[in-house]
N, C-alpha and C. Protein backbone atom coordinates (compact mmCIF):
# COMPACT_ATOMS: atom_id res chain seq x y z
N UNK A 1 -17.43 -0.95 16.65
CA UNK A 1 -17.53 -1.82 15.49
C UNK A 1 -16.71 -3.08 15.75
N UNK A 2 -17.05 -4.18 15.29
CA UNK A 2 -16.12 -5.12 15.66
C UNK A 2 -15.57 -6.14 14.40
N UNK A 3 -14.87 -6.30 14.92
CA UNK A 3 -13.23 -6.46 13.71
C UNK A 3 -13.89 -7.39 12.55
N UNK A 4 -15.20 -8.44 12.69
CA UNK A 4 -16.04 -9.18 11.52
C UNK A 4 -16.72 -7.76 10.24
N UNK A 5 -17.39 -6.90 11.16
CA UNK A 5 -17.68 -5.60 10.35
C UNK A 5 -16.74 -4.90 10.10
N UNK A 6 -15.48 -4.88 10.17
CA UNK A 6 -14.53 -3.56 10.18
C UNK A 6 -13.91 -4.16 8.77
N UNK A 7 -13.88 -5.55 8.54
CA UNK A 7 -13.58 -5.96 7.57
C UNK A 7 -14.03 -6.13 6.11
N UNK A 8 -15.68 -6.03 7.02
CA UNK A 8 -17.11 -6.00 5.83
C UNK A 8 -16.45 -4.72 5.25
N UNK A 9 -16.52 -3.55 5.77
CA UNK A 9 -16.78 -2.12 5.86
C UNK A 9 -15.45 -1.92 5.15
N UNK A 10 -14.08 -2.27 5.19
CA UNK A 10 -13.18 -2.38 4.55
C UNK A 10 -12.72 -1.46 3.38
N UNK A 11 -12.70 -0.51 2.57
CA UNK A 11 -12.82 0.20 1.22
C UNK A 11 -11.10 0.45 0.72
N UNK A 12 -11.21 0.53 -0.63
CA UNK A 12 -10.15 0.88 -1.25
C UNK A 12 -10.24 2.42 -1.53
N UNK A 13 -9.82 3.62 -0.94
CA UNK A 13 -9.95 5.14 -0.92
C UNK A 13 -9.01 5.62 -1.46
N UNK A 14 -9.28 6.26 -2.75
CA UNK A 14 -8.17 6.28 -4.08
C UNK A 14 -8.32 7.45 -4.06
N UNK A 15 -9.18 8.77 -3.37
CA UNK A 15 -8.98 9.97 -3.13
C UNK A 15 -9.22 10.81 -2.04
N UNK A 16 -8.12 11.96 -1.93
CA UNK A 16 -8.27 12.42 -0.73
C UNK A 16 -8.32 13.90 -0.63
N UNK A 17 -8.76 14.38 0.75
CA UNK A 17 -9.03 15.61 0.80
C UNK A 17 -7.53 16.23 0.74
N UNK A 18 -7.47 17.20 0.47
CA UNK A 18 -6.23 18.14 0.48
C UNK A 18 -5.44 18.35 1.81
N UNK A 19 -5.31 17.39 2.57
CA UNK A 19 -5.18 17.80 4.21
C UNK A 19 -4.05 17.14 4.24
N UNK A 20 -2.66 17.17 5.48
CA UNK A 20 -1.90 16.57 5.25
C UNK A 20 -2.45 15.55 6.64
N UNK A 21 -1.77 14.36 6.95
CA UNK A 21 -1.70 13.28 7.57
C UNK A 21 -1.08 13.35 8.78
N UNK A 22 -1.55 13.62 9.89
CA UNK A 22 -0.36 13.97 11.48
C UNK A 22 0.02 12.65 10.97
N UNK A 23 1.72 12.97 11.65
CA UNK A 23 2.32 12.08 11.74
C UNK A 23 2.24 11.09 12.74
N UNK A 24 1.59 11.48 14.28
CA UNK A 24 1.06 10.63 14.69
C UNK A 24 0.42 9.54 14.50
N UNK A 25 -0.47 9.96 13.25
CA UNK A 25 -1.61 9.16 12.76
C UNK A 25 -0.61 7.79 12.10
N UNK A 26 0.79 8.06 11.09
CA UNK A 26 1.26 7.33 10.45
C UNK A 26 1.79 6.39 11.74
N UNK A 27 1.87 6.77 12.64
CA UNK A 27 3.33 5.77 13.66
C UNK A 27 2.28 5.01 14.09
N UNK A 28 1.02 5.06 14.32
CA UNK A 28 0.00 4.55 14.63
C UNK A 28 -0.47 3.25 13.64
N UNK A 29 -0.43 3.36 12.58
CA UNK A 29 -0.49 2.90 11.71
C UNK A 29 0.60 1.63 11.28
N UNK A 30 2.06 2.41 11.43
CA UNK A 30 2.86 1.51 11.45
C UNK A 30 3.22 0.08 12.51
N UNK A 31 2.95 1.20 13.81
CA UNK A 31 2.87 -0.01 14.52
C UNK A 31 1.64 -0.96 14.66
N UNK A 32 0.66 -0.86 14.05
CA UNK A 32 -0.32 -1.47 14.13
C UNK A 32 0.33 -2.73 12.77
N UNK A 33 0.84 -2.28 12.05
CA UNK A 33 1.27 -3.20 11.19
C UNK A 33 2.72 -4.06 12.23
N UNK A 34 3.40 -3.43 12.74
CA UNK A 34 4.39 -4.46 13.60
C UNK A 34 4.09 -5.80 14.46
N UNK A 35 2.26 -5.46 14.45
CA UNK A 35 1.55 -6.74 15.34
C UNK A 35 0.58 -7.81 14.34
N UNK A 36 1.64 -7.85 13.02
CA UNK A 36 1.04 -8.63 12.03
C UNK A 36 2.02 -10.20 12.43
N UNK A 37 1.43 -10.87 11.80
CA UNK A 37 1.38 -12.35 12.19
C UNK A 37 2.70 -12.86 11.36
N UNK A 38 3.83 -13.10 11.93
CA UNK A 38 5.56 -13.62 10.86
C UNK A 38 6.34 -15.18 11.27
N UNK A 39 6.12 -15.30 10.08
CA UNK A 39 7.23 -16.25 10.71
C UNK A 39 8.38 -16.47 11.88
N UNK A 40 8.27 -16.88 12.82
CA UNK A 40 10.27 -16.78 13.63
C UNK A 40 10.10 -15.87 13.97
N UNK A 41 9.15 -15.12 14.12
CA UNK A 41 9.04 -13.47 14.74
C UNK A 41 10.47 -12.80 13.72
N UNK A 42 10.32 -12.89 12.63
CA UNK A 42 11.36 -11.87 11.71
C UNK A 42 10.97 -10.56 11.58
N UNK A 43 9.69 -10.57 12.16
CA UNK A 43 9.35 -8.89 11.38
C UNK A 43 10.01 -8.34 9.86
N UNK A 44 9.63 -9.31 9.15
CA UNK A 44 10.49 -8.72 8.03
C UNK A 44 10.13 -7.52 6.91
N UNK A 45 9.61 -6.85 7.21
CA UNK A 45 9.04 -5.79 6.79
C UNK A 45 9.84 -4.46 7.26
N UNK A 46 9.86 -3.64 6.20
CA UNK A 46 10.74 -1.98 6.47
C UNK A 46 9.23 -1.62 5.52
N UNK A 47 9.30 -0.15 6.16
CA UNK A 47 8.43 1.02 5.30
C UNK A 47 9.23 2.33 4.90
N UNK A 48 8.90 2.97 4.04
CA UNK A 48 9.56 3.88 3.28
C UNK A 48 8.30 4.82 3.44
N UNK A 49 8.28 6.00 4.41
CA UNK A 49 7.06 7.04 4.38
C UNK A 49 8.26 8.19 3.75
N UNK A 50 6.58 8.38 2.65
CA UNK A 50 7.12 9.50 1.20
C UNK A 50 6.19 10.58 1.44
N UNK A 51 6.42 11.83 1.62
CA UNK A 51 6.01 12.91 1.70
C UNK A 51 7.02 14.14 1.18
N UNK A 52 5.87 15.02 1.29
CA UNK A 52 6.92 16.52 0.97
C UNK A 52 7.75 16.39 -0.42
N UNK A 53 9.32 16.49 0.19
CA UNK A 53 10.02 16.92 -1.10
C UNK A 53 10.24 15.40 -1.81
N UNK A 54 10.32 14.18 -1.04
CA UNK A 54 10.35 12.82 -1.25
C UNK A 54 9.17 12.90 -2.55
N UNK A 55 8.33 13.14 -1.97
CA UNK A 55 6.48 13.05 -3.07
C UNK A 55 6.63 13.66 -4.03
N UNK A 56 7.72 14.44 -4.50
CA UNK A 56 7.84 15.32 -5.79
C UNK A 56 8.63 14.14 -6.88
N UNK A 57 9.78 13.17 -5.88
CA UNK A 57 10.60 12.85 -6.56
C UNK A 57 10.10 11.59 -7.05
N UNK A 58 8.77 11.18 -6.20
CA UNK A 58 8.01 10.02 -6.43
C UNK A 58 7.39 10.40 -7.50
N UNK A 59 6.76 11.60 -7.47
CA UNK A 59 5.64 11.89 -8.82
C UNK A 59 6.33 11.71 -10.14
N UNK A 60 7.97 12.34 -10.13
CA UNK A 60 8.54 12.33 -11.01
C UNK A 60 8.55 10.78 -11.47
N UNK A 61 9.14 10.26 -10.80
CA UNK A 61 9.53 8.59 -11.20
C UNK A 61 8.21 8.25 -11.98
N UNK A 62 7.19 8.23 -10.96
CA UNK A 62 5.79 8.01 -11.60
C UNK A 62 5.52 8.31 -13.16
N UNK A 63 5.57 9.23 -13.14
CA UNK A 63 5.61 10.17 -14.83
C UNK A 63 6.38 9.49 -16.06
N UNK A 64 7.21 9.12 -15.22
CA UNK A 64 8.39 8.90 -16.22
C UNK A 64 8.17 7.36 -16.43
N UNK A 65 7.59 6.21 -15.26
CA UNK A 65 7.38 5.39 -15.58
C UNK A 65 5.72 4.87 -16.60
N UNK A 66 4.73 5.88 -16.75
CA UNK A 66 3.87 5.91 -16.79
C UNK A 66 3.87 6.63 -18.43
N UNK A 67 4.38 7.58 -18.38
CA UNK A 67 4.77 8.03 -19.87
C UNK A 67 5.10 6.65 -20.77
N UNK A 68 6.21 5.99 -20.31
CA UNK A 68 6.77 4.74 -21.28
C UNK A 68 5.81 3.96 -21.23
N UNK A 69 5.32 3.48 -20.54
CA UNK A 69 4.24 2.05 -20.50
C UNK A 69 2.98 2.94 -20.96
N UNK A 70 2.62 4.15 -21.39
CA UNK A 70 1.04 4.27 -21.89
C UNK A 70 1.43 5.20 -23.08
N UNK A 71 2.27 5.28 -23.50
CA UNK A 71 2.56 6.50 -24.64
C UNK A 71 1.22 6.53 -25.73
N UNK A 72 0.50 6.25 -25.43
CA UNK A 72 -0.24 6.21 -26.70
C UNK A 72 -1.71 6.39 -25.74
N UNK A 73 -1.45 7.26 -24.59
CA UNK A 73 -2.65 7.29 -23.95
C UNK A 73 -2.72 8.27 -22.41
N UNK A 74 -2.56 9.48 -22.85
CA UNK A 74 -2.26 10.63 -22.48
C UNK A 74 -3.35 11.23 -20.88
N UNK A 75 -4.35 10.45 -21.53
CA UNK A 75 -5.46 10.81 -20.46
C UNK A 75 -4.92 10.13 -19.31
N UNK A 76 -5.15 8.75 -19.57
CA UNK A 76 -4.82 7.70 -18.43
C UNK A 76 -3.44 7.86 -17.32
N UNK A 77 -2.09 8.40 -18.14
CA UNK A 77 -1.27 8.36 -17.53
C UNK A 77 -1.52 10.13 -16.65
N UNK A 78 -2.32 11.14 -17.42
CA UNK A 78 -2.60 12.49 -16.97
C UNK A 78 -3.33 12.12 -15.60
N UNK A 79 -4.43 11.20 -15.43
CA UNK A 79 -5.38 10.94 -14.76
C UNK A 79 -4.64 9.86 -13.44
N UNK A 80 -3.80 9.35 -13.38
CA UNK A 80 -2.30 8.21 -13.05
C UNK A 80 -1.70 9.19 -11.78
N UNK A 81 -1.68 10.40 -12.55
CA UNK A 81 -0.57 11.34 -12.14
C UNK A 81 -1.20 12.23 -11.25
N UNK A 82 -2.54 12.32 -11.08
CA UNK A 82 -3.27 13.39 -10.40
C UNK A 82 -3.62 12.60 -9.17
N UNK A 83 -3.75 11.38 -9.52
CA UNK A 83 -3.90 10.58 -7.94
C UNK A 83 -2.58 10.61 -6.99
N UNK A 84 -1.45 10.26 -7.90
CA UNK A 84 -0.44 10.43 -7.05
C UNK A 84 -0.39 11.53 -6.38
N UNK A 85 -0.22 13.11 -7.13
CA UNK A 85 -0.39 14.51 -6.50
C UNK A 85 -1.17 14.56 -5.58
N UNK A 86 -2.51 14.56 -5.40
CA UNK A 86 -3.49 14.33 -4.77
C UNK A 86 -3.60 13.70 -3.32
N UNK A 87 -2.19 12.18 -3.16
CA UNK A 87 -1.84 11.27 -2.08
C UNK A 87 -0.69 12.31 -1.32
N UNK A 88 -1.60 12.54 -0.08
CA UNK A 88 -0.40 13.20 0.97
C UNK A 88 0.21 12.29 1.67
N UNK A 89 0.38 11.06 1.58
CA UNK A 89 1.57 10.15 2.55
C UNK A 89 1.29 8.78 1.44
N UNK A 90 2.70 8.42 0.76
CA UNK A 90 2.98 7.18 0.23
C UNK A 90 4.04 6.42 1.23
N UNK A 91 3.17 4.89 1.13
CA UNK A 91 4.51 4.54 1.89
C UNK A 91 4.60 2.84 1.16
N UNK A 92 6.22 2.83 1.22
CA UNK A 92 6.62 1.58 0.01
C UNK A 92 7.04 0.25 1.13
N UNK A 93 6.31 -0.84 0.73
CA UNK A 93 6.58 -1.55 1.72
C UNK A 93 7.06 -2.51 1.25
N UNK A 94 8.40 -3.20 2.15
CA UNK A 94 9.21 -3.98 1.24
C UNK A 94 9.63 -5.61 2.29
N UNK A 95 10.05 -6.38 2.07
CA UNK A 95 9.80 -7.85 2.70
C UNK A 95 11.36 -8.11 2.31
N UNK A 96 11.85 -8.49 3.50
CA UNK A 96 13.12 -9.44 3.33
C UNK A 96 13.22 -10.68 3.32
N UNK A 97 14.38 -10.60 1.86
CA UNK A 97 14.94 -11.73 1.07
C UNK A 97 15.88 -12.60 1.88
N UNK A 98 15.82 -13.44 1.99
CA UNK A 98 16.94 -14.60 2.73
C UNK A 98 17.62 -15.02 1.75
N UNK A 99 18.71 -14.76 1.37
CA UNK A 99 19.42 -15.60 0.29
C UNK A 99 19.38 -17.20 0.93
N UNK A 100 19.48 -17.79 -0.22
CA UNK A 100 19.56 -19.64 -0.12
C UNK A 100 18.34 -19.89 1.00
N UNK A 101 17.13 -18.87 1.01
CA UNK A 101 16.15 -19.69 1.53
C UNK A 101 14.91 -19.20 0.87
N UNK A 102 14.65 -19.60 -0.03
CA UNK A 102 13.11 -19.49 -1.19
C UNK A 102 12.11 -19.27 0.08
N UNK A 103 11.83 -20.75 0.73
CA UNK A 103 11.34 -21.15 1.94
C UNK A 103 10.32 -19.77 2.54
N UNK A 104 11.70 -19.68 3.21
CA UNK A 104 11.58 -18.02 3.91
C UNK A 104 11.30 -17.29 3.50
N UNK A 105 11.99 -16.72 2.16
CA UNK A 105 11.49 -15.58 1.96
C UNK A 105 9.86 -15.08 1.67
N UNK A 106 9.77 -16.22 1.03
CA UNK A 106 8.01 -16.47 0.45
C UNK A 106 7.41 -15.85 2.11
N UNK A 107 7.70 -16.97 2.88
CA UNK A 107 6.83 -16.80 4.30
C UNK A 107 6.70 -15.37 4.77
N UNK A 108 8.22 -14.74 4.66
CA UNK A 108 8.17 -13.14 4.81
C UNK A 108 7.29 -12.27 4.22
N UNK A 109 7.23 -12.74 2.86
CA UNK A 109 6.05 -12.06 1.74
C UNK A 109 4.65 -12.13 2.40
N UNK A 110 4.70 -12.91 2.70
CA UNK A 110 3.11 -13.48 3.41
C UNK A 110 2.62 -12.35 4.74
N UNK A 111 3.89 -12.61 5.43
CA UNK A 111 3.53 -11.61 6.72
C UNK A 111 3.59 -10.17 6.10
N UNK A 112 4.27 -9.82 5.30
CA UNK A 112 4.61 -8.48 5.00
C UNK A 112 2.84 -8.09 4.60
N UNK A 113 2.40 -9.07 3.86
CA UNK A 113 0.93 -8.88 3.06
C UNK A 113 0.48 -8.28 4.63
N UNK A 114 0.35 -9.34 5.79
CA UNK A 114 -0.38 -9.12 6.62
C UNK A 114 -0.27 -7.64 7.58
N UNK A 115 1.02 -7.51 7.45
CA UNK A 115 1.84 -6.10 8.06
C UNK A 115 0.58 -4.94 7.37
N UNK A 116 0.62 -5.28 6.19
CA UNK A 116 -0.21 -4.02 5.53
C UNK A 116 -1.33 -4.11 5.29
N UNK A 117 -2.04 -5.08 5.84
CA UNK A 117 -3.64 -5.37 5.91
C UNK A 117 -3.73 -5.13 7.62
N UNK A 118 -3.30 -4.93 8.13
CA UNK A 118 -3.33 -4.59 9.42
C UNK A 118 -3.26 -3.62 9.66
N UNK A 119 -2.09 -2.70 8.76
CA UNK A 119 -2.39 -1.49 8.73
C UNK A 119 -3.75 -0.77 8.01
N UNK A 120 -4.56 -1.29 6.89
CA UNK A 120 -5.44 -1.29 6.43
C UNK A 120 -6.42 -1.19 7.41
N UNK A 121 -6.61 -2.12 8.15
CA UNK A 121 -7.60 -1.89 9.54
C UNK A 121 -7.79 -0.90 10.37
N UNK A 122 -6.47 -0.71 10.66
CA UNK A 122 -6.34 0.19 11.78
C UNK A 122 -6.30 1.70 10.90
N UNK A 123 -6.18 2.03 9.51
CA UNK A 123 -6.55 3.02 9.12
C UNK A 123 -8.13 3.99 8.99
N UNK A 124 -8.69 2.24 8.90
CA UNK A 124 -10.07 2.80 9.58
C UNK A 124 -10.76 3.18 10.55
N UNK A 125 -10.00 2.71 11.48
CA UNK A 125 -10.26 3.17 13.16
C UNK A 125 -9.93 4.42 13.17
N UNK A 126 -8.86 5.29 12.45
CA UNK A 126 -8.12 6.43 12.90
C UNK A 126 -8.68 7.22 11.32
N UNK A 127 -9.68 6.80 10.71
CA UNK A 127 -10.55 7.88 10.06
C UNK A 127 -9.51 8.02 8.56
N UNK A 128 -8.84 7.24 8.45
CA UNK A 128 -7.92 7.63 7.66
C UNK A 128 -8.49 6.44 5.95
N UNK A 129 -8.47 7.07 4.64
CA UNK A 129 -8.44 6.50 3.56
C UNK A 129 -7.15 6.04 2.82
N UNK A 130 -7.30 4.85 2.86
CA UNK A 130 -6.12 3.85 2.60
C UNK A 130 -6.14 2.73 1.23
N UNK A 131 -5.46 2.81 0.30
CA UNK A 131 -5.41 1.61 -0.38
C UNK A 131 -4.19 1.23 -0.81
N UNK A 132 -3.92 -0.32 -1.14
CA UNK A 132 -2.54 -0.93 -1.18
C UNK A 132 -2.52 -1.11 -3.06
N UNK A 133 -1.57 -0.83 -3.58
CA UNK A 133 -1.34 -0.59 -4.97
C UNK A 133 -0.08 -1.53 -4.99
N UNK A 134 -0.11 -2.52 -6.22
CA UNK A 134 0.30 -3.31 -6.42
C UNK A 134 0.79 -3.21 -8.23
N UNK A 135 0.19 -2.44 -8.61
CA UNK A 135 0.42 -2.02 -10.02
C UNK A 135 0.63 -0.71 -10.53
N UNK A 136 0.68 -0.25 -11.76
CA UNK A 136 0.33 1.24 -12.16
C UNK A 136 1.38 2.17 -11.31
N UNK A 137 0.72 3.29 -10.69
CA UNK A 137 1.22 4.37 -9.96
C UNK A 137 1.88 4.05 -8.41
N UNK A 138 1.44 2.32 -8.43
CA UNK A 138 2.19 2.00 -7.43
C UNK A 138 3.47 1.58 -7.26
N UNK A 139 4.29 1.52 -8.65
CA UNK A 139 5.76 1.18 -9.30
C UNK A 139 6.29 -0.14 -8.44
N UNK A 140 5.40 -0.78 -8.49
CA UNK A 140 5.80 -2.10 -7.50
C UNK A 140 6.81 -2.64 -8.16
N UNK A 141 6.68 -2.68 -9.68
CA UNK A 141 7.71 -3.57 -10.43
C UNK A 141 8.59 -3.13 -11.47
N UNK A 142 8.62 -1.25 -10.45
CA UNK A 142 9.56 -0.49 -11.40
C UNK A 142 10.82 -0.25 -10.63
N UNK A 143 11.92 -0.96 -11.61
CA UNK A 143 13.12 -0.55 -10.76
C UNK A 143 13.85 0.68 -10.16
N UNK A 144 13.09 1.76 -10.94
CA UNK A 144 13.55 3.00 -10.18
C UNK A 144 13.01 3.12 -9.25
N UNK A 145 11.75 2.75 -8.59
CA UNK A 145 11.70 2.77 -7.17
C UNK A 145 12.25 2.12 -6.21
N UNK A 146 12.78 1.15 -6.59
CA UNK A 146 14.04 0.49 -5.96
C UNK A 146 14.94 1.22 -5.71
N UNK A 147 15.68 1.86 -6.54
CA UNK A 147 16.46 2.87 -6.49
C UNK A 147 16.32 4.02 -5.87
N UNK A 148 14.95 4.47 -5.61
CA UNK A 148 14.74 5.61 -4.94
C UNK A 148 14.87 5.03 -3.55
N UNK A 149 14.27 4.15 -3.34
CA UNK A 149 14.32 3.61 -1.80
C UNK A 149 15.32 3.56 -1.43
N UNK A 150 17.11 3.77 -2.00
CA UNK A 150 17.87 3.42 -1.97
C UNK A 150 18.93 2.02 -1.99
N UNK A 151 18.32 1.14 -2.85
CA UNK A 151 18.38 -0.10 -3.67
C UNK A 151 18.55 -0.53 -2.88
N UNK A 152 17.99 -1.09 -1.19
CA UNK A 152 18.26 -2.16 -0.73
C UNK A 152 18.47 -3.42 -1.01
N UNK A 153 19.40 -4.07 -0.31
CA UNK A 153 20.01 -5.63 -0.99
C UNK A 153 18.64 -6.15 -0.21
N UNK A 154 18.29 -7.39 -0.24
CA UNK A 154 17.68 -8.16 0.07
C UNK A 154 16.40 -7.52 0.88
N UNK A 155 15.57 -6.70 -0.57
CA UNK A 155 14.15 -6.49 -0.11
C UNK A 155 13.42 -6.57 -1.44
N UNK A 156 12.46 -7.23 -1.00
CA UNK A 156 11.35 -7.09 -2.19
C UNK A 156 10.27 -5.94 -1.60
N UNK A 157 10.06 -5.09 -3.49
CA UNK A 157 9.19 -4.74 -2.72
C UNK A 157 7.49 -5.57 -2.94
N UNK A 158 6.84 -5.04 -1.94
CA UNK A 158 5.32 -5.92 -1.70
C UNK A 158 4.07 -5.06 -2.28
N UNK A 159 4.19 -3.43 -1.80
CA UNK A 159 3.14 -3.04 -2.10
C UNK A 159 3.18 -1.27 -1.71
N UNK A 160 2.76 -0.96 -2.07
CA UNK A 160 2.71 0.93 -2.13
C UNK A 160 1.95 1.02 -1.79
N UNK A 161 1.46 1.48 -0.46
CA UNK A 161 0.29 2.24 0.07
C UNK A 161 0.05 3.92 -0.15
N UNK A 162 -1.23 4.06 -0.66
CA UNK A 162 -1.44 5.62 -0.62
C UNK A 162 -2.39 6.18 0.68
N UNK A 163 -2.42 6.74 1.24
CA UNK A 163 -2.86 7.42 2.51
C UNK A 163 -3.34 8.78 2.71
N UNK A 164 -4.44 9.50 3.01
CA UNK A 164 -4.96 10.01 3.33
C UNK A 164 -6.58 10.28 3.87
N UNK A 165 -6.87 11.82 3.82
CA UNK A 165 -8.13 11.56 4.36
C UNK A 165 -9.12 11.43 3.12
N UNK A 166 -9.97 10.79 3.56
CA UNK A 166 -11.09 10.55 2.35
C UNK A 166 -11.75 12.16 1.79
N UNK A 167 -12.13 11.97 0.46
CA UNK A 167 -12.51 13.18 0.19
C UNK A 167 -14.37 12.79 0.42
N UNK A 168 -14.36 13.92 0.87
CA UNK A 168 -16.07 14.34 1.18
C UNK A 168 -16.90 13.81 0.16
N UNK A 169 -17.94 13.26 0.49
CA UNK A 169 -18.87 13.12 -1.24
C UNK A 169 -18.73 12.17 -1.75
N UNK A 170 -17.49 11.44 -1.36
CA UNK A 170 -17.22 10.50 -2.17
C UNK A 170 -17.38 9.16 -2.06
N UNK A 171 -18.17 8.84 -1.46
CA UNK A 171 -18.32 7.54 -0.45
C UNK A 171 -18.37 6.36 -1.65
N UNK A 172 -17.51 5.32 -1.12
CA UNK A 172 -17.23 4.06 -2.12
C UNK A 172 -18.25 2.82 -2.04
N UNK A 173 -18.41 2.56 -2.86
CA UNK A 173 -19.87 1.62 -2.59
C UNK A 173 -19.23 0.38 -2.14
N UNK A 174 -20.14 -0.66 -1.19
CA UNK A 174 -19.64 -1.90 -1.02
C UNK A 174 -19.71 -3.01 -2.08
N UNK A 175 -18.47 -3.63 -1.84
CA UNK A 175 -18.37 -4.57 -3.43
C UNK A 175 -19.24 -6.08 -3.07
N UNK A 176 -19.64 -6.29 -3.85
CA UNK A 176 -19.93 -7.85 -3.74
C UNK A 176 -19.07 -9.06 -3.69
N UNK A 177 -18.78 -9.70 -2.84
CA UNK A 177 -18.34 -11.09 -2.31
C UNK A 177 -19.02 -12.37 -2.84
N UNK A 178 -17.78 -13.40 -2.89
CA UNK A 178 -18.84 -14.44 -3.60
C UNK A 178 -19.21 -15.16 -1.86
N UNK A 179 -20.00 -15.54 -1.83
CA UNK A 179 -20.27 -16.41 -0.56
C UNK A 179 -19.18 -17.36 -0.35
N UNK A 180 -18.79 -17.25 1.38
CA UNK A 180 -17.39 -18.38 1.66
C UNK A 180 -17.74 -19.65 1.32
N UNK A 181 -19.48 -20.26 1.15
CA UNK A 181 -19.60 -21.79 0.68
C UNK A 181 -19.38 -22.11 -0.33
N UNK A 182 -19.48 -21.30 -1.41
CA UNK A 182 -18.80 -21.56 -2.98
C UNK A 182 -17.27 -22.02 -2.96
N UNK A 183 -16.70 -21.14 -1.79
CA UNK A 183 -15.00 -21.47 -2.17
C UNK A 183 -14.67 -21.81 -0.93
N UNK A 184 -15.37 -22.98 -0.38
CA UNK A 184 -14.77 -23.15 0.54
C UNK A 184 -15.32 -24.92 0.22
N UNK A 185 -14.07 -26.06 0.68
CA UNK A 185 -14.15 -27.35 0.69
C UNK A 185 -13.91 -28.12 1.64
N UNK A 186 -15.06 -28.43 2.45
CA UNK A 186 -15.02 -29.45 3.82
C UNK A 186 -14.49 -30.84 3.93
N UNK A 187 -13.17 -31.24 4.11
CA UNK A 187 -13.03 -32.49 4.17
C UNK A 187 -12.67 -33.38 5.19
């Protein structure tokens, strides 16, 4: 397949079979994200791989953040909570802050995006169902996952990946794109 189709082909895989993830498969993954495109060569990106007894303490946080923000909607946060259970490898990906340089840090944000769209790619090569969560069950902008990560000073986090294998049956339909000539301006 080549990397114009791999991108077509691309899917957001929000469920997975009950199987756990060789860890091979993750280091594979990671380093495929280490050959993302950075500023100054900073590599400024750390990952946080959550499994096992980690994934209990995640679900918890989850719950607890998901309870407060939907109290009035029992299904959604029930339904929130079964995806998380369900994800055999979370991993929290976070971008370093440069104090007294806005500049930078932004640029870091940028590569970090790319760190994990790279890994996105290469999850498809290695058969693996992948999507990057930015909201919801992904606690991007909940401070107790900060805290769980162990409150690093100078990291933002960017994005929560969930990981596993795709569940059978479930095949995700391809989304529609607007054409690049609509949004694109030749000058």
């Amino acid at each position: 397949m080549s990397l114009l189709e791999a991108l077509k082909n691309r899917r957001a895989i929000r469920n997975y079979e009950n199987k756990e993830v060789e860890e091979e498969k993750i280091k594979q993954l990671l380093e495929a994200a280490t050959w993302a495109p950075n500023d100054r060569l900073r590599e400024p990106w750390t990952f946080f791989v959550i499994r096992g007894e980690a994934k209990k303490k995640y679900e918890a946080i989850a719950a607890g953040y998901l309870n407060e923000r939907f109290p009035t909607k029992p299904h959604l946060v029930e339904s929130s909570l079964a995806v998380v259970k369900n994800t055999p490898v979370i991993i929290v990906v976070t971008s370093d802050i440069i104090p007294g340089d806005e500049a930078s840090s932004i640029d870091n944000e940028y590569a970090t995006c790319c760190a994990i769209h790279s890994m996105w790619l290469a999850s498809c090569d290695l058969g693996l169902g992948f999507v990057w969560r930015t909201r919801g069950v992904g606690l991007v902008h909940d401070e107790r996952l900060h805290r769980f990560i162990g409150s690093p000073e100078d990291k933002k986090v960017v994005g929560t990946v969930f990981l596993g294998y795709p569940k059978e049956g479930e095949e995700v339909k391809a989304t529609r794109r607007t054409p690049f000539e609509e949004k694109t301006i030749w000058l």
